[in-house]
PDB file of N, CA and C in Angstrom:
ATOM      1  N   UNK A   1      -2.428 -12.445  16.940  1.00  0.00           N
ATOM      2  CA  UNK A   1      -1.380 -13.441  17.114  1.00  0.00           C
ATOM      3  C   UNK A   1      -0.385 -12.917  18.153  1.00  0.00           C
ATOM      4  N   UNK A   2      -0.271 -13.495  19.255  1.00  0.00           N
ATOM      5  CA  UNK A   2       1.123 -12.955  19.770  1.00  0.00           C
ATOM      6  C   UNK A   2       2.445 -12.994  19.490  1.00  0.00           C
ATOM      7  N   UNK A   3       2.702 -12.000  20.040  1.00  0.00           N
ATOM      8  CA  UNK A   3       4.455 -11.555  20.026  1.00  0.00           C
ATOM      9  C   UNK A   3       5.020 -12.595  20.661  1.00  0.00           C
ATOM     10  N   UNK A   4       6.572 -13.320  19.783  1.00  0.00           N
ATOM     11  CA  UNK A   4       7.492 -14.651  20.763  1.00  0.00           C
ATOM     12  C   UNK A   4       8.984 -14.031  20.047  1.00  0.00           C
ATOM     13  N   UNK A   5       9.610 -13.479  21.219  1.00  0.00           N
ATOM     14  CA  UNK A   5      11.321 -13.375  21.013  1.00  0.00           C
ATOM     15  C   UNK A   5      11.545 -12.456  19.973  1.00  0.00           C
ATOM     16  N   UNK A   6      10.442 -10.882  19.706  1.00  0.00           N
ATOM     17  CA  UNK A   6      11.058 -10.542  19.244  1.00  0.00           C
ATOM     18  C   UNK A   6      10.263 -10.536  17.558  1.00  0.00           C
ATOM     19  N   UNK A   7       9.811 -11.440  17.406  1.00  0.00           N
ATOM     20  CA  UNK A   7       8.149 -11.259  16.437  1.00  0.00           C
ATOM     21  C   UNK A   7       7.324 -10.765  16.838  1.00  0.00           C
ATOM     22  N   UNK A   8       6.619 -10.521  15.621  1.00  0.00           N
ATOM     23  CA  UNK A   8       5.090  -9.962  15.305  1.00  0.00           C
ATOM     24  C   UNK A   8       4.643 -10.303  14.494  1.00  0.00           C
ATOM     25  N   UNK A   9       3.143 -11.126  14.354  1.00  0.00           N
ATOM     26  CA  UNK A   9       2.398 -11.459  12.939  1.00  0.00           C
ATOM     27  C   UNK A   9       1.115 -11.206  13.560  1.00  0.00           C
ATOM     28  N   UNK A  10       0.640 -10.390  11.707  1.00  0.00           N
ATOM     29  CA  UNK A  10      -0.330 -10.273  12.001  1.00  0.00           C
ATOM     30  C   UNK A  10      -1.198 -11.199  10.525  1.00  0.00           C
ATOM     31  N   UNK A  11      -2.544 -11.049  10.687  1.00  0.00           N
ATOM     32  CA  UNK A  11      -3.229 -11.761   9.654  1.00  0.00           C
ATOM     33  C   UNK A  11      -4.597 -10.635   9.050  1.00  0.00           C
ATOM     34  N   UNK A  12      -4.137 -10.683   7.835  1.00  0.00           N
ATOM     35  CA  UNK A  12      -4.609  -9.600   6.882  1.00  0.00           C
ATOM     36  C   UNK A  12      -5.908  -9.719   6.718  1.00  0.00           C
ATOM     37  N   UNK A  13      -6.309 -11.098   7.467  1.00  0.00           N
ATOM     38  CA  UNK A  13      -8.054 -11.635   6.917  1.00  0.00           C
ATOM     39  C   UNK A  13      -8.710 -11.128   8.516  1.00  0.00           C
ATOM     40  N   UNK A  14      -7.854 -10.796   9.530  1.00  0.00           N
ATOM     41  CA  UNK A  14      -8.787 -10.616  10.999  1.00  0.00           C
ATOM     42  C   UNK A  14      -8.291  -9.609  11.833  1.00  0.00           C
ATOM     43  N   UNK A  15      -6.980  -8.854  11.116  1.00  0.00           N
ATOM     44  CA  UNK A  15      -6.355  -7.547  12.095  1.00  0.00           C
ATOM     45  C   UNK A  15      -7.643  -6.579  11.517  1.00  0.00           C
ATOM     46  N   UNK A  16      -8.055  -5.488  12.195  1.00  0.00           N
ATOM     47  CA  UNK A  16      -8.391  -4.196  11.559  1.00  0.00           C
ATOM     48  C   UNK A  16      -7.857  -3.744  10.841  1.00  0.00           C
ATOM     49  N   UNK A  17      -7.868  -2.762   9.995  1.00  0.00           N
ATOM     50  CA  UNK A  17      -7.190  -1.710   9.145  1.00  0.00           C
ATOM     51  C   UNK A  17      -7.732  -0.716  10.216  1.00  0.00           C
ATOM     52  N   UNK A  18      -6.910   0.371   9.750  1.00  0.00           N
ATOM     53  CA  UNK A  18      -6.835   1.640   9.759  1.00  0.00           C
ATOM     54  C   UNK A  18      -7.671   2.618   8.932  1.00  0.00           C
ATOM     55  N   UNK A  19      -8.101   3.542   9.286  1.00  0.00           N
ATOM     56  CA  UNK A  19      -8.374   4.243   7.871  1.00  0.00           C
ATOM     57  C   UNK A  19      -7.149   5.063   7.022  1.00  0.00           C
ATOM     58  N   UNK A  20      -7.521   5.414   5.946  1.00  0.00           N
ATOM     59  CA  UNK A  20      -6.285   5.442   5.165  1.00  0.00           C
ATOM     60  C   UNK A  20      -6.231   6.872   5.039  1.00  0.00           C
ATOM     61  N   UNK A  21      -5.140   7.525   5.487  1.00  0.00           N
ATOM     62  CA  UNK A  21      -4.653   8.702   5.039  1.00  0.00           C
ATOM     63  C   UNK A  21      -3.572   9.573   5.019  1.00  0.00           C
ATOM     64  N   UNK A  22      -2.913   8.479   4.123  1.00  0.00           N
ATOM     65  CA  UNK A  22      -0.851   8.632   3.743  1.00  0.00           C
ATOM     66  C   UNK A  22      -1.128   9.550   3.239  1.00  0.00           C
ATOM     67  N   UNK A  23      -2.156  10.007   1.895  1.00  0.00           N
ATOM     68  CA  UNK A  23      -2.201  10.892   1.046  1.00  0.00           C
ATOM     69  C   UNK A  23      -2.707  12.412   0.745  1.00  0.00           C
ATOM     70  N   UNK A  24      -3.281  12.364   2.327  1.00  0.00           N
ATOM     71  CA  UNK A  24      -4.130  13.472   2.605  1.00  0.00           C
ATOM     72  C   UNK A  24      -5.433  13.511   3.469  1.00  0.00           C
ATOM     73  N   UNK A  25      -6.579  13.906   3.019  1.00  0.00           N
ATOM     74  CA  UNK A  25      -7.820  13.444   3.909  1.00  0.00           C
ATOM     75  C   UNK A  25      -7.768  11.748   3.872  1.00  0.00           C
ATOM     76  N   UNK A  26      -8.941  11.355   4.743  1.00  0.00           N
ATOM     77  CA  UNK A  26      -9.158   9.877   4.732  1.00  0.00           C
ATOM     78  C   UNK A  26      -9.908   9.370   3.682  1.00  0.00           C
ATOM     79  N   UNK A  27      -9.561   8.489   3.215  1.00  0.00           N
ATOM     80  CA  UNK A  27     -10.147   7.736   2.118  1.00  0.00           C
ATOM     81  C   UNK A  27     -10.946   6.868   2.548  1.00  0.00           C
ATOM     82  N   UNK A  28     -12.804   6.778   3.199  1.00  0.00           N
ATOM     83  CA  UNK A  28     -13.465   5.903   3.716  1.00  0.00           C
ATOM     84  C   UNK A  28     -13.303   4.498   2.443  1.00  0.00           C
ATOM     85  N   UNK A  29     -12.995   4.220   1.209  1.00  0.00           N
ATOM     86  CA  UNK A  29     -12.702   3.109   0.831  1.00  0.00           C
ATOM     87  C   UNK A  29     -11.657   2.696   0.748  1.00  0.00           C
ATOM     88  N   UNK A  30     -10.852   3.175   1.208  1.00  0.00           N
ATOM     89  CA  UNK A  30      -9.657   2.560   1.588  1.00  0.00           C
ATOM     90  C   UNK A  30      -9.060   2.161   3.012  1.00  0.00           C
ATOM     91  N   UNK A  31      -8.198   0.789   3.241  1.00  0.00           N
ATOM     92  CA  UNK A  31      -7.634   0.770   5.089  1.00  0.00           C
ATOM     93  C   UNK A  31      -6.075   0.643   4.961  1.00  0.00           C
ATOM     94  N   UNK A  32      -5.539   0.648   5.461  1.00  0.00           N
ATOM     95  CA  UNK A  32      -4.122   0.089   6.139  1.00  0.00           C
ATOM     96  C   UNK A  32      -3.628  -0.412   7.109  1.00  0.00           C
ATOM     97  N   UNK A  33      -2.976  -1.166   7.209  1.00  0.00           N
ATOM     98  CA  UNK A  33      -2.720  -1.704   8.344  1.00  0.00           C
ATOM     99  C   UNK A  33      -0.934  -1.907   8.527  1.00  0.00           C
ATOM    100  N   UNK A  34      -0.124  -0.777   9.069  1.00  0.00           N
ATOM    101  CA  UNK A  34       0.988  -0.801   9.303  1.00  0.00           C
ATOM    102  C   UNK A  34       1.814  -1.682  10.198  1.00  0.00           C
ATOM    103  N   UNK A  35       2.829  -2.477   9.275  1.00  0.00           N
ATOM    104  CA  UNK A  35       3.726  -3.593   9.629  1.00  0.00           C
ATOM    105  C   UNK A  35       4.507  -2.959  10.428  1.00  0.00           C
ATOM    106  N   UNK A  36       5.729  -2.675   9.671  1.00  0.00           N
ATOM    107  CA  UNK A  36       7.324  -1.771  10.425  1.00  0.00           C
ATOM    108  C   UNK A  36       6.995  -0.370   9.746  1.00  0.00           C
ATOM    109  N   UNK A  37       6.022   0.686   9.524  1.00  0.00           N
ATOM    110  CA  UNK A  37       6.300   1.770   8.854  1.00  0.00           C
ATOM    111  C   UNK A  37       6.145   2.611   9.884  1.00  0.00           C
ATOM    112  N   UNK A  38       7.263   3.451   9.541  1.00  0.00           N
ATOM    113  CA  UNK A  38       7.444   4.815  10.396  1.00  0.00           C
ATOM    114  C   UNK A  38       6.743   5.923   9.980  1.00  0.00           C
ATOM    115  N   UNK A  39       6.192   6.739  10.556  1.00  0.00           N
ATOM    116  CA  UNK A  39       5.262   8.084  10.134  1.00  0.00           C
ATOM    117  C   UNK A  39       6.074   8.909   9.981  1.00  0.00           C
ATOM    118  N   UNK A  40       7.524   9.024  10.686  1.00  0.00           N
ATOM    119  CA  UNK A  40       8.157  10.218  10.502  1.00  0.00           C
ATOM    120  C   UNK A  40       9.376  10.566   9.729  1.00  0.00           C
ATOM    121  N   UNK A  41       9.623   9.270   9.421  1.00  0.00           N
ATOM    122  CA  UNK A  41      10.985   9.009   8.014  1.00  0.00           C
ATOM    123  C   UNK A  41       9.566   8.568   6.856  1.00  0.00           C
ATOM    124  N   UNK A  42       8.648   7.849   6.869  1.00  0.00           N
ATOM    125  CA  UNK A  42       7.613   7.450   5.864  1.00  0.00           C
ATOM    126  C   UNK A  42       7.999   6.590   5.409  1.00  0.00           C
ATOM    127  N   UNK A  43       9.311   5.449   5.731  1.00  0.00           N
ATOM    128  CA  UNK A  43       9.957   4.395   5.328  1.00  0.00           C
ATOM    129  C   UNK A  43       8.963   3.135   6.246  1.00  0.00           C
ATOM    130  N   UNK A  44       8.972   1.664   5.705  1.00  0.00           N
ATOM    131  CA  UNK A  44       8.535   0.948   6.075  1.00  0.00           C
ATOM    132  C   UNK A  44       7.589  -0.135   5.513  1.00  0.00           C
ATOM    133  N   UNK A  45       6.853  -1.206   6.180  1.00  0.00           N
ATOM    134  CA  UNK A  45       6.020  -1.768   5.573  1.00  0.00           C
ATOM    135  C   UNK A  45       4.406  -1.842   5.765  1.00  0.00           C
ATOM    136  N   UNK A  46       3.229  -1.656   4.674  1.00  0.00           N
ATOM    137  CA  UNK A  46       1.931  -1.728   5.645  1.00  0.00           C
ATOM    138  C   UNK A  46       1.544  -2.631   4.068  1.00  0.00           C
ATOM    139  N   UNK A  47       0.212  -2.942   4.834  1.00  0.00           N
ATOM    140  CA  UNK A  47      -1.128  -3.444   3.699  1.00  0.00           C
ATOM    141  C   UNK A  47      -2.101  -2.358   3.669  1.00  0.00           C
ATOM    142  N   UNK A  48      -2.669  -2.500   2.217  1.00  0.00           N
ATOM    143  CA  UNK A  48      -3.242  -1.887   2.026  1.00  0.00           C
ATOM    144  C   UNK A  48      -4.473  -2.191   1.662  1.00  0.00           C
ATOM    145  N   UNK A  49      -5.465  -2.374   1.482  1.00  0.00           N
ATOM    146  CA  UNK A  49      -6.993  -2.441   0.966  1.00  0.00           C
ATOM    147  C   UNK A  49      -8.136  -1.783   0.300  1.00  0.00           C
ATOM    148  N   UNK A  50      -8.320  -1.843  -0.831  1.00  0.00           N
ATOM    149  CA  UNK A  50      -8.957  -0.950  -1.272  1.00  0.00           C
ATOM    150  C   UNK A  50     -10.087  -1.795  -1.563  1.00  0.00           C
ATOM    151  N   UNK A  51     -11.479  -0.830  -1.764  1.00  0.00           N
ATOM    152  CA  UNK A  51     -12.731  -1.321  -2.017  1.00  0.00           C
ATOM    153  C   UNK A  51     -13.166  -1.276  -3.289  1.00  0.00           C
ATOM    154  N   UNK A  52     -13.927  -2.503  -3.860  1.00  0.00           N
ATOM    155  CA  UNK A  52     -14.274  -1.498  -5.484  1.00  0.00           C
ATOM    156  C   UNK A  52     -14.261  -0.362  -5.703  1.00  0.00           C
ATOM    157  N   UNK A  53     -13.730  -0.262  -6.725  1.00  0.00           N
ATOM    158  CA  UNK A  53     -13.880   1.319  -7.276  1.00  0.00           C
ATOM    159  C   UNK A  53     -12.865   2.356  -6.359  1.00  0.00           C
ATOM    160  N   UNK A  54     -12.215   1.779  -5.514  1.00  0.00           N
ATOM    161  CA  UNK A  54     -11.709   3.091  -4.618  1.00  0.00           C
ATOM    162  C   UNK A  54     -10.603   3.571  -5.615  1.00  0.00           C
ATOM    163  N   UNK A  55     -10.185   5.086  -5.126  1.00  0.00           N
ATOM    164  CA  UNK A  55      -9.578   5.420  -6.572  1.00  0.00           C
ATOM    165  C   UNK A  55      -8.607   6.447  -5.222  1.00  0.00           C
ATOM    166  N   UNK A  56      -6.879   5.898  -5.828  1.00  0.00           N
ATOM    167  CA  UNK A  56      -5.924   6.712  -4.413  1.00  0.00           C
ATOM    168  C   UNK A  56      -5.612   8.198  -4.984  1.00  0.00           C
ATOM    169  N   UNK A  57      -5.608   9.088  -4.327  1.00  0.00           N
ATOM    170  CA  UNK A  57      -5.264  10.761  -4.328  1.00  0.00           C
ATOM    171  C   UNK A  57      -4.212  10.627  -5.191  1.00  0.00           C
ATOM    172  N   UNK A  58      -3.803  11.353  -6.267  1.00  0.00           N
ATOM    173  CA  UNK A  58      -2.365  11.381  -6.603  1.00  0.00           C
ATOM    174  C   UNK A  58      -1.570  11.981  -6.194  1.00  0.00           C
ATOM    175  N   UNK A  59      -0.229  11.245  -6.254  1.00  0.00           N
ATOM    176  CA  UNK A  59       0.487  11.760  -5.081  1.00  0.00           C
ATOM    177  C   UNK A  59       2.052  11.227  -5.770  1.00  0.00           C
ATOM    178  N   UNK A  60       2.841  12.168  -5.241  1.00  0.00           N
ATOM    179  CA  UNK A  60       4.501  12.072  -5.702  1.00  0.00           C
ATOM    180  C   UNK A  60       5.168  10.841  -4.470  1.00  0.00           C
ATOM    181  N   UNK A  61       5.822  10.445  -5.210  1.00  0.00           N
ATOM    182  CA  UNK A  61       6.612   9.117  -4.572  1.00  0.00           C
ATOM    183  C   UNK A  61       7.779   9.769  -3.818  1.00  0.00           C
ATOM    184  N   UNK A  62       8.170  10.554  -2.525  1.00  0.00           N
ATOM    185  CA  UNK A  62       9.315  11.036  -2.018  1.00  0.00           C
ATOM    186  C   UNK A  62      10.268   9.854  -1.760  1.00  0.00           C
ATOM    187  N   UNK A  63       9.949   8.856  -1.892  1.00  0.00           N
ATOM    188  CA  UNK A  63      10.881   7.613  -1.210  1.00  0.00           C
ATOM    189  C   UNK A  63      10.300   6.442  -2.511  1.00  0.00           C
ATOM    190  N   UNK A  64      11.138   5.380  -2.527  1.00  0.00           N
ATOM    191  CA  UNK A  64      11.163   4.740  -3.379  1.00  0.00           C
ATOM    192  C   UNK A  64       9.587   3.689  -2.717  1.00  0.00           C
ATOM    193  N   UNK A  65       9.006   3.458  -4.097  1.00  0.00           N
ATOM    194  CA  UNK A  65       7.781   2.568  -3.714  1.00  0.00           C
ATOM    195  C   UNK A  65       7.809   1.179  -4.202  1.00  0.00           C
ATOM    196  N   UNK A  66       7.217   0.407  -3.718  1.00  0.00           N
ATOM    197  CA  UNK A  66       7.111  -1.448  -4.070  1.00  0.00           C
ATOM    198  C   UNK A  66       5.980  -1.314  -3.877  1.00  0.00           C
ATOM    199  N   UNK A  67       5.350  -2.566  -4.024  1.00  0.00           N
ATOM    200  CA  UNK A  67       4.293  -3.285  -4.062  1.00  0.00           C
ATOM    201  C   UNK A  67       4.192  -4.671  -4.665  1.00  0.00           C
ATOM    202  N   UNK A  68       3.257  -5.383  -4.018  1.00  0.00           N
ATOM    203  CA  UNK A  68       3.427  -6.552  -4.327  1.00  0.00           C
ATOM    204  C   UNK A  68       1.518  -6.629  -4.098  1.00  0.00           C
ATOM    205  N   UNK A  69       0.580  -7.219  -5.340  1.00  0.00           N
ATOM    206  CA  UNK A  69      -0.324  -7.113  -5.243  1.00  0.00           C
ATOM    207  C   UNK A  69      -1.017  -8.721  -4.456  1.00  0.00           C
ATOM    208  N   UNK A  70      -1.546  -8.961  -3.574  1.00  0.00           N
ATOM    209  CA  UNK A  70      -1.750  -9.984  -3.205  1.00  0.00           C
ATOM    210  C   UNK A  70      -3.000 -10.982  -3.518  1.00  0.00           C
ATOM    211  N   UNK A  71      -4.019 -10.084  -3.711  1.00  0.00           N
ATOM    212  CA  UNK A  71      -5.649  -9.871  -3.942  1.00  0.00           C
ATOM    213  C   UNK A  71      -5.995  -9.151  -4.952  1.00  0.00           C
ATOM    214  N   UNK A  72      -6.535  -9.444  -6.053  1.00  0.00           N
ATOM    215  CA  UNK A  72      -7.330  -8.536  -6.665  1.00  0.00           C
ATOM    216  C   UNK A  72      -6.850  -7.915  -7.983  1.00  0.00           C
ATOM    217  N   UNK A  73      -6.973  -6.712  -7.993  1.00  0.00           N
ATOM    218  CA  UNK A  73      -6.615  -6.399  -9.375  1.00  0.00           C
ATOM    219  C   UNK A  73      -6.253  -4.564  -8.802  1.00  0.00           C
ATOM    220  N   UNK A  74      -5.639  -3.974  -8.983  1.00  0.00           N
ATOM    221  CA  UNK A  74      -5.052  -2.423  -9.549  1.00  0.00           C
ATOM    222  C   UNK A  74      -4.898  -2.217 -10.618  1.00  0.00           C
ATOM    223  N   UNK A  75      -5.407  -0.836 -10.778  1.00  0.00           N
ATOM    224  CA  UNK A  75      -4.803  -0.326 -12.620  1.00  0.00           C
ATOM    225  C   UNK A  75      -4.367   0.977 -12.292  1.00  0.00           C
ATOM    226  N   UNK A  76      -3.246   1.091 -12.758  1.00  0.00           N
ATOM    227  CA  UNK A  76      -2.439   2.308 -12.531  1.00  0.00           C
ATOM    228  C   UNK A  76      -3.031   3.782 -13.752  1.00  0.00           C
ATOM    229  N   UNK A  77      -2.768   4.876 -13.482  1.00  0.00           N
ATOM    230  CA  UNK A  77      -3.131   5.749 -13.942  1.00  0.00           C
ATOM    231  C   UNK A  77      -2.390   5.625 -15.473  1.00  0.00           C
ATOM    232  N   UNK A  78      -1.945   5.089 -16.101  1.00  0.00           N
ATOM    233  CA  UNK A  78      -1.440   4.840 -17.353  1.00  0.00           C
ATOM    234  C   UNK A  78      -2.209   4.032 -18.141  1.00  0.00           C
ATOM    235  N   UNK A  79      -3.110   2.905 -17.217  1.00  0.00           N
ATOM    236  CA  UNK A  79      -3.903   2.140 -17.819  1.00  0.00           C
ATOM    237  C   UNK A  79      -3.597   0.657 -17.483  1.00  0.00           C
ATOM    238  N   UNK A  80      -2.299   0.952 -17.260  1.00  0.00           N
ATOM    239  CA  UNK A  80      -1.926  -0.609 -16.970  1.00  0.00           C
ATOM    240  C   UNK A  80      -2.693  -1.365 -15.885  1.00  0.00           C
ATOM    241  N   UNK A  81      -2.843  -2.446 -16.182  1.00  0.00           N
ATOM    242  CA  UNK A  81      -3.595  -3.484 -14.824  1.00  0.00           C
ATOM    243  C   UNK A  81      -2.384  -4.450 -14.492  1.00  0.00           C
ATOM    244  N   UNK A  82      -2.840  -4.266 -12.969  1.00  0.00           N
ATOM    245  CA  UNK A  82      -1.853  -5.195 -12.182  1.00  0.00           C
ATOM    246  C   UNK A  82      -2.729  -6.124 -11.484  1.00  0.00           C
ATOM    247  N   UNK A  83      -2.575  -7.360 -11.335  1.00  0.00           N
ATOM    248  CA  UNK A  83      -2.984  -8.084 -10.532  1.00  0.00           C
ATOM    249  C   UNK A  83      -1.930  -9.388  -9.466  1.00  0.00           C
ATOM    250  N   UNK A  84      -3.044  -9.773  -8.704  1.00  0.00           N
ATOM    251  CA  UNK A  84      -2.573 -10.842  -7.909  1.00  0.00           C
ATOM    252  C   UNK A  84      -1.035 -11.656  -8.133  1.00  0.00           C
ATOM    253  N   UNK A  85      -0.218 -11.099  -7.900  1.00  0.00           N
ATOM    254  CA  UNK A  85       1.342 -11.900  -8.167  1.00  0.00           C
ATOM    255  C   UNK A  85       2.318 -11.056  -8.290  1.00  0.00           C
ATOM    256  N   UNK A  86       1.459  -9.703  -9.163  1.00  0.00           N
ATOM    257  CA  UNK A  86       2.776  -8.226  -9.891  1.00  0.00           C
ATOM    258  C   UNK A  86       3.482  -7.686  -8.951  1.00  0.00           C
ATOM    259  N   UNK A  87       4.445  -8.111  -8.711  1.00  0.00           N
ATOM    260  CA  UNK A  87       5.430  -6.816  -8.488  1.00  0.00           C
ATOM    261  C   UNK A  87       5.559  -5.617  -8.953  1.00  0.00           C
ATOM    262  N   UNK A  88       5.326  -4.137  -8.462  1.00  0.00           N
ATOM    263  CA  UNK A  88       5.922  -3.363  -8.640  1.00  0.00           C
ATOM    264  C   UNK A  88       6.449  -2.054  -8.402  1.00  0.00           C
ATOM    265  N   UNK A  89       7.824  -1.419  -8.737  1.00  0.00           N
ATOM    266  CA  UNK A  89       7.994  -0.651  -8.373  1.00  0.00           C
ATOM    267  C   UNK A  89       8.212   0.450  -8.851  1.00  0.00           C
ATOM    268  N   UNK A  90       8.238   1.707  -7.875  1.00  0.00           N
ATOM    269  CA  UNK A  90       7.945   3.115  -8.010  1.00  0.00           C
ATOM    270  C   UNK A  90       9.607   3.530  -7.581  1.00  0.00           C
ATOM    271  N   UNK A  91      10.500   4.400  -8.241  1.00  0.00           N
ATOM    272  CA  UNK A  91      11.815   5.069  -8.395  1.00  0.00           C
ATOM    273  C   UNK A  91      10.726   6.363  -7.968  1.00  0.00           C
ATOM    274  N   UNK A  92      11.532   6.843  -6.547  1.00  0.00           N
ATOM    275  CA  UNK A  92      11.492   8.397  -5.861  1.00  0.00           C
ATOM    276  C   UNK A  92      11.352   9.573  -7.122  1.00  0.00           C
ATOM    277  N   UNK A  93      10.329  10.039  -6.447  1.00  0.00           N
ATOM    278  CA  UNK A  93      10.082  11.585  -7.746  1.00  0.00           C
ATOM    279  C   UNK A  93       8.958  11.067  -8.215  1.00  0.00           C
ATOM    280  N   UNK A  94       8.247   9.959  -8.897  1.00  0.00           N
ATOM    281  CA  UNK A  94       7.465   9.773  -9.598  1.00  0.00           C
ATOM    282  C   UNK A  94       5.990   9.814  -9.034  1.00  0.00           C
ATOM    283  N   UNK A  95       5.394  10.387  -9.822  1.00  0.00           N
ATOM    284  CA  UNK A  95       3.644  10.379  -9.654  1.00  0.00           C
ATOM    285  C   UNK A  95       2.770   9.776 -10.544  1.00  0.00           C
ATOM    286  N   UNK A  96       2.091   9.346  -9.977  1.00  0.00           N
ATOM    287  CA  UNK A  96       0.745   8.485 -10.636  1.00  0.00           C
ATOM    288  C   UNK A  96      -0.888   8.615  -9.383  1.00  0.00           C
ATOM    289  N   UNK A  97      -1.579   8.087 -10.321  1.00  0.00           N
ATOM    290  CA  UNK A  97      -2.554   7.293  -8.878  1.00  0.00           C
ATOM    291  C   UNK A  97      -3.026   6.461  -9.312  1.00  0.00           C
ATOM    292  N   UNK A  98      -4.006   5.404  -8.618  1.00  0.00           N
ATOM    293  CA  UNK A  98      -4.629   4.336  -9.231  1.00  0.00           C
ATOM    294  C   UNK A  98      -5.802   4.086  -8.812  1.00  0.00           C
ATOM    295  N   UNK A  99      -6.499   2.881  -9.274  1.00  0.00           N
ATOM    296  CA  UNK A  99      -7.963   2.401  -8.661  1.00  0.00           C
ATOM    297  C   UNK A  99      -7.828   1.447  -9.200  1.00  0.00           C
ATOM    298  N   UNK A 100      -9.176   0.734  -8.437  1.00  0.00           N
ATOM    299  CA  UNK A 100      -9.493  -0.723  -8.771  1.00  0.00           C
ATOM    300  C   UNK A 100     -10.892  -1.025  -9.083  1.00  0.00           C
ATOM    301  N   UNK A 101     -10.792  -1.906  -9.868  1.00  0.00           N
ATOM    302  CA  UNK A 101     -12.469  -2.252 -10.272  1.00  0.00           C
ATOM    303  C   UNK A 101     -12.885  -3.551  -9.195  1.00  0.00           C
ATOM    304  N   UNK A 102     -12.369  -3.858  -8.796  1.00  0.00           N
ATOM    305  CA  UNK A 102     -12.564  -5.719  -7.776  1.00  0.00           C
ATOM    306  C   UNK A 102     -12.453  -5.483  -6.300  1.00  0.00           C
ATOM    307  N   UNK A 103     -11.328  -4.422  -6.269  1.00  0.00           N
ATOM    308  CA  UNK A 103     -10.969  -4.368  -4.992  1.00  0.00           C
ATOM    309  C   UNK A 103      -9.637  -5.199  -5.103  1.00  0.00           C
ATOM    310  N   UNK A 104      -8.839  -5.003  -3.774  1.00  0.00           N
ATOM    311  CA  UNK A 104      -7.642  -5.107  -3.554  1.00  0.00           C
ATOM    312  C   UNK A 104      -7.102  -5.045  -2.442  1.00  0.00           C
ATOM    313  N   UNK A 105      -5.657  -6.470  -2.370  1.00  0.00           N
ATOM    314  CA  UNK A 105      -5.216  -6.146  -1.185  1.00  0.00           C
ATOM    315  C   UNK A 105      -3.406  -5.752  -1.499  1.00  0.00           C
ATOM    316  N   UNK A 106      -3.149  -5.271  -1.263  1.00  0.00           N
ATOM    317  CA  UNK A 106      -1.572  -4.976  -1.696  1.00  0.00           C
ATOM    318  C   UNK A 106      -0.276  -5.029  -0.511  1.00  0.00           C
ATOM    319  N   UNK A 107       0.716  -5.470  -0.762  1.00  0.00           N
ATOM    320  CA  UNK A 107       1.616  -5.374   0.365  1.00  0.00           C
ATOM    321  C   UNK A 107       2.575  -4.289  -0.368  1.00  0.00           C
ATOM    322  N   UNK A 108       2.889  -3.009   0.762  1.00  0.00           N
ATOM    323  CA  UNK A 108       3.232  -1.781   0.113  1.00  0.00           C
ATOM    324  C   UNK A 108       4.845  -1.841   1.147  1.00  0.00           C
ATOM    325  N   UNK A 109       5.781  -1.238   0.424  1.00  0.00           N
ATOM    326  CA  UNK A 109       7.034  -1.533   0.942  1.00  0.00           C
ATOM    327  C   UNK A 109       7.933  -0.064   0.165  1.00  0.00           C
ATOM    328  N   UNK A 110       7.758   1.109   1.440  1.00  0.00           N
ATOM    329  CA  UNK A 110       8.365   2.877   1.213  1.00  0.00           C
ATOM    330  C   UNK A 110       9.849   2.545   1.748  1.00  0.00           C
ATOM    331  N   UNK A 111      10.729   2.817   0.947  1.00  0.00           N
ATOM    332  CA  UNK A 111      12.520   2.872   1.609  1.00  0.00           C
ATOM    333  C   UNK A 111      12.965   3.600   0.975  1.00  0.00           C
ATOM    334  N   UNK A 112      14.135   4.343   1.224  1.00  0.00           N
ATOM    335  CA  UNK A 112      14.997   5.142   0.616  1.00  0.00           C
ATOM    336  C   UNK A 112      16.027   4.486   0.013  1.00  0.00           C
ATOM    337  N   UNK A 113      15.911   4.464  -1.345  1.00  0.00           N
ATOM    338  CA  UNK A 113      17.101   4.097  -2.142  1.00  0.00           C
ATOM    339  C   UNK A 113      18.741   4.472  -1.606  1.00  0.00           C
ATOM    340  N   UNK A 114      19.311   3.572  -1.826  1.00  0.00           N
ATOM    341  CA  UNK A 114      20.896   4.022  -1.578  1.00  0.00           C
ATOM    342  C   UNK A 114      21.418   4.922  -2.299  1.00  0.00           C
ATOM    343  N   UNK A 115      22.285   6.170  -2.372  1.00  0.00           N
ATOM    344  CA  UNK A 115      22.249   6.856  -3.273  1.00  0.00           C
ATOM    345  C   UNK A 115      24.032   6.312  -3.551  1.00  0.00           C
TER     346      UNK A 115
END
């Protein structure tokens, strides 16, 4: 899609992803595709995609985490299942990881809380 005045859109069904590796090595079942996220504050926005069964590295939350699940289904390392509509969020410090049985598309949103 092109850029007008200062936009950017992209479309989650025909941009590429990325391969994924916020968390460490690359995760071949997993992609991303970064909105406004910065690599070097780690603040910002991307999508994310996971493939059946892909299962994310666990990893500590340095910055506050969101999500908003768009596609599919997640289940967090507690057990809980999230799907298509859930909001939710991650308070800085905290660790978990997750996977999916369906696959998934997620809109992921890293900022630093106001202190």
């Amino acid at each position: 899609m092109p850029e007008h005045d200062g936009r950017r859109a992209v479309n989650a069904h025909t941009t590429p992803f990325l391969a994924y590796e916020l968390e460490g090595p690359v995760q071949e079942d997993m992609g991303w595709l970064p909105l406004s996220y910065d690599s070097e504050t780690g603040a910002g926005t991307y999508l994310m995609r996971m493939q059946p069964g892909a299962v994310t590295i666990e990893h500590d939350h340095v910055l506050q985490e969101e999500f908003l699940v768009l596609e599919g289904d997640l289940v967090d390392s507690d057990g809980t299942v999230f799907t298509a509509g859930d909001f939710v969020c991650y308070d800085a410090g905290t660790r978990h990881n997750s996977t999916t049985r369906d696959g998934c598309l997620l809109a992921v949103f890293e900022w630093r809380a106001r202190s």
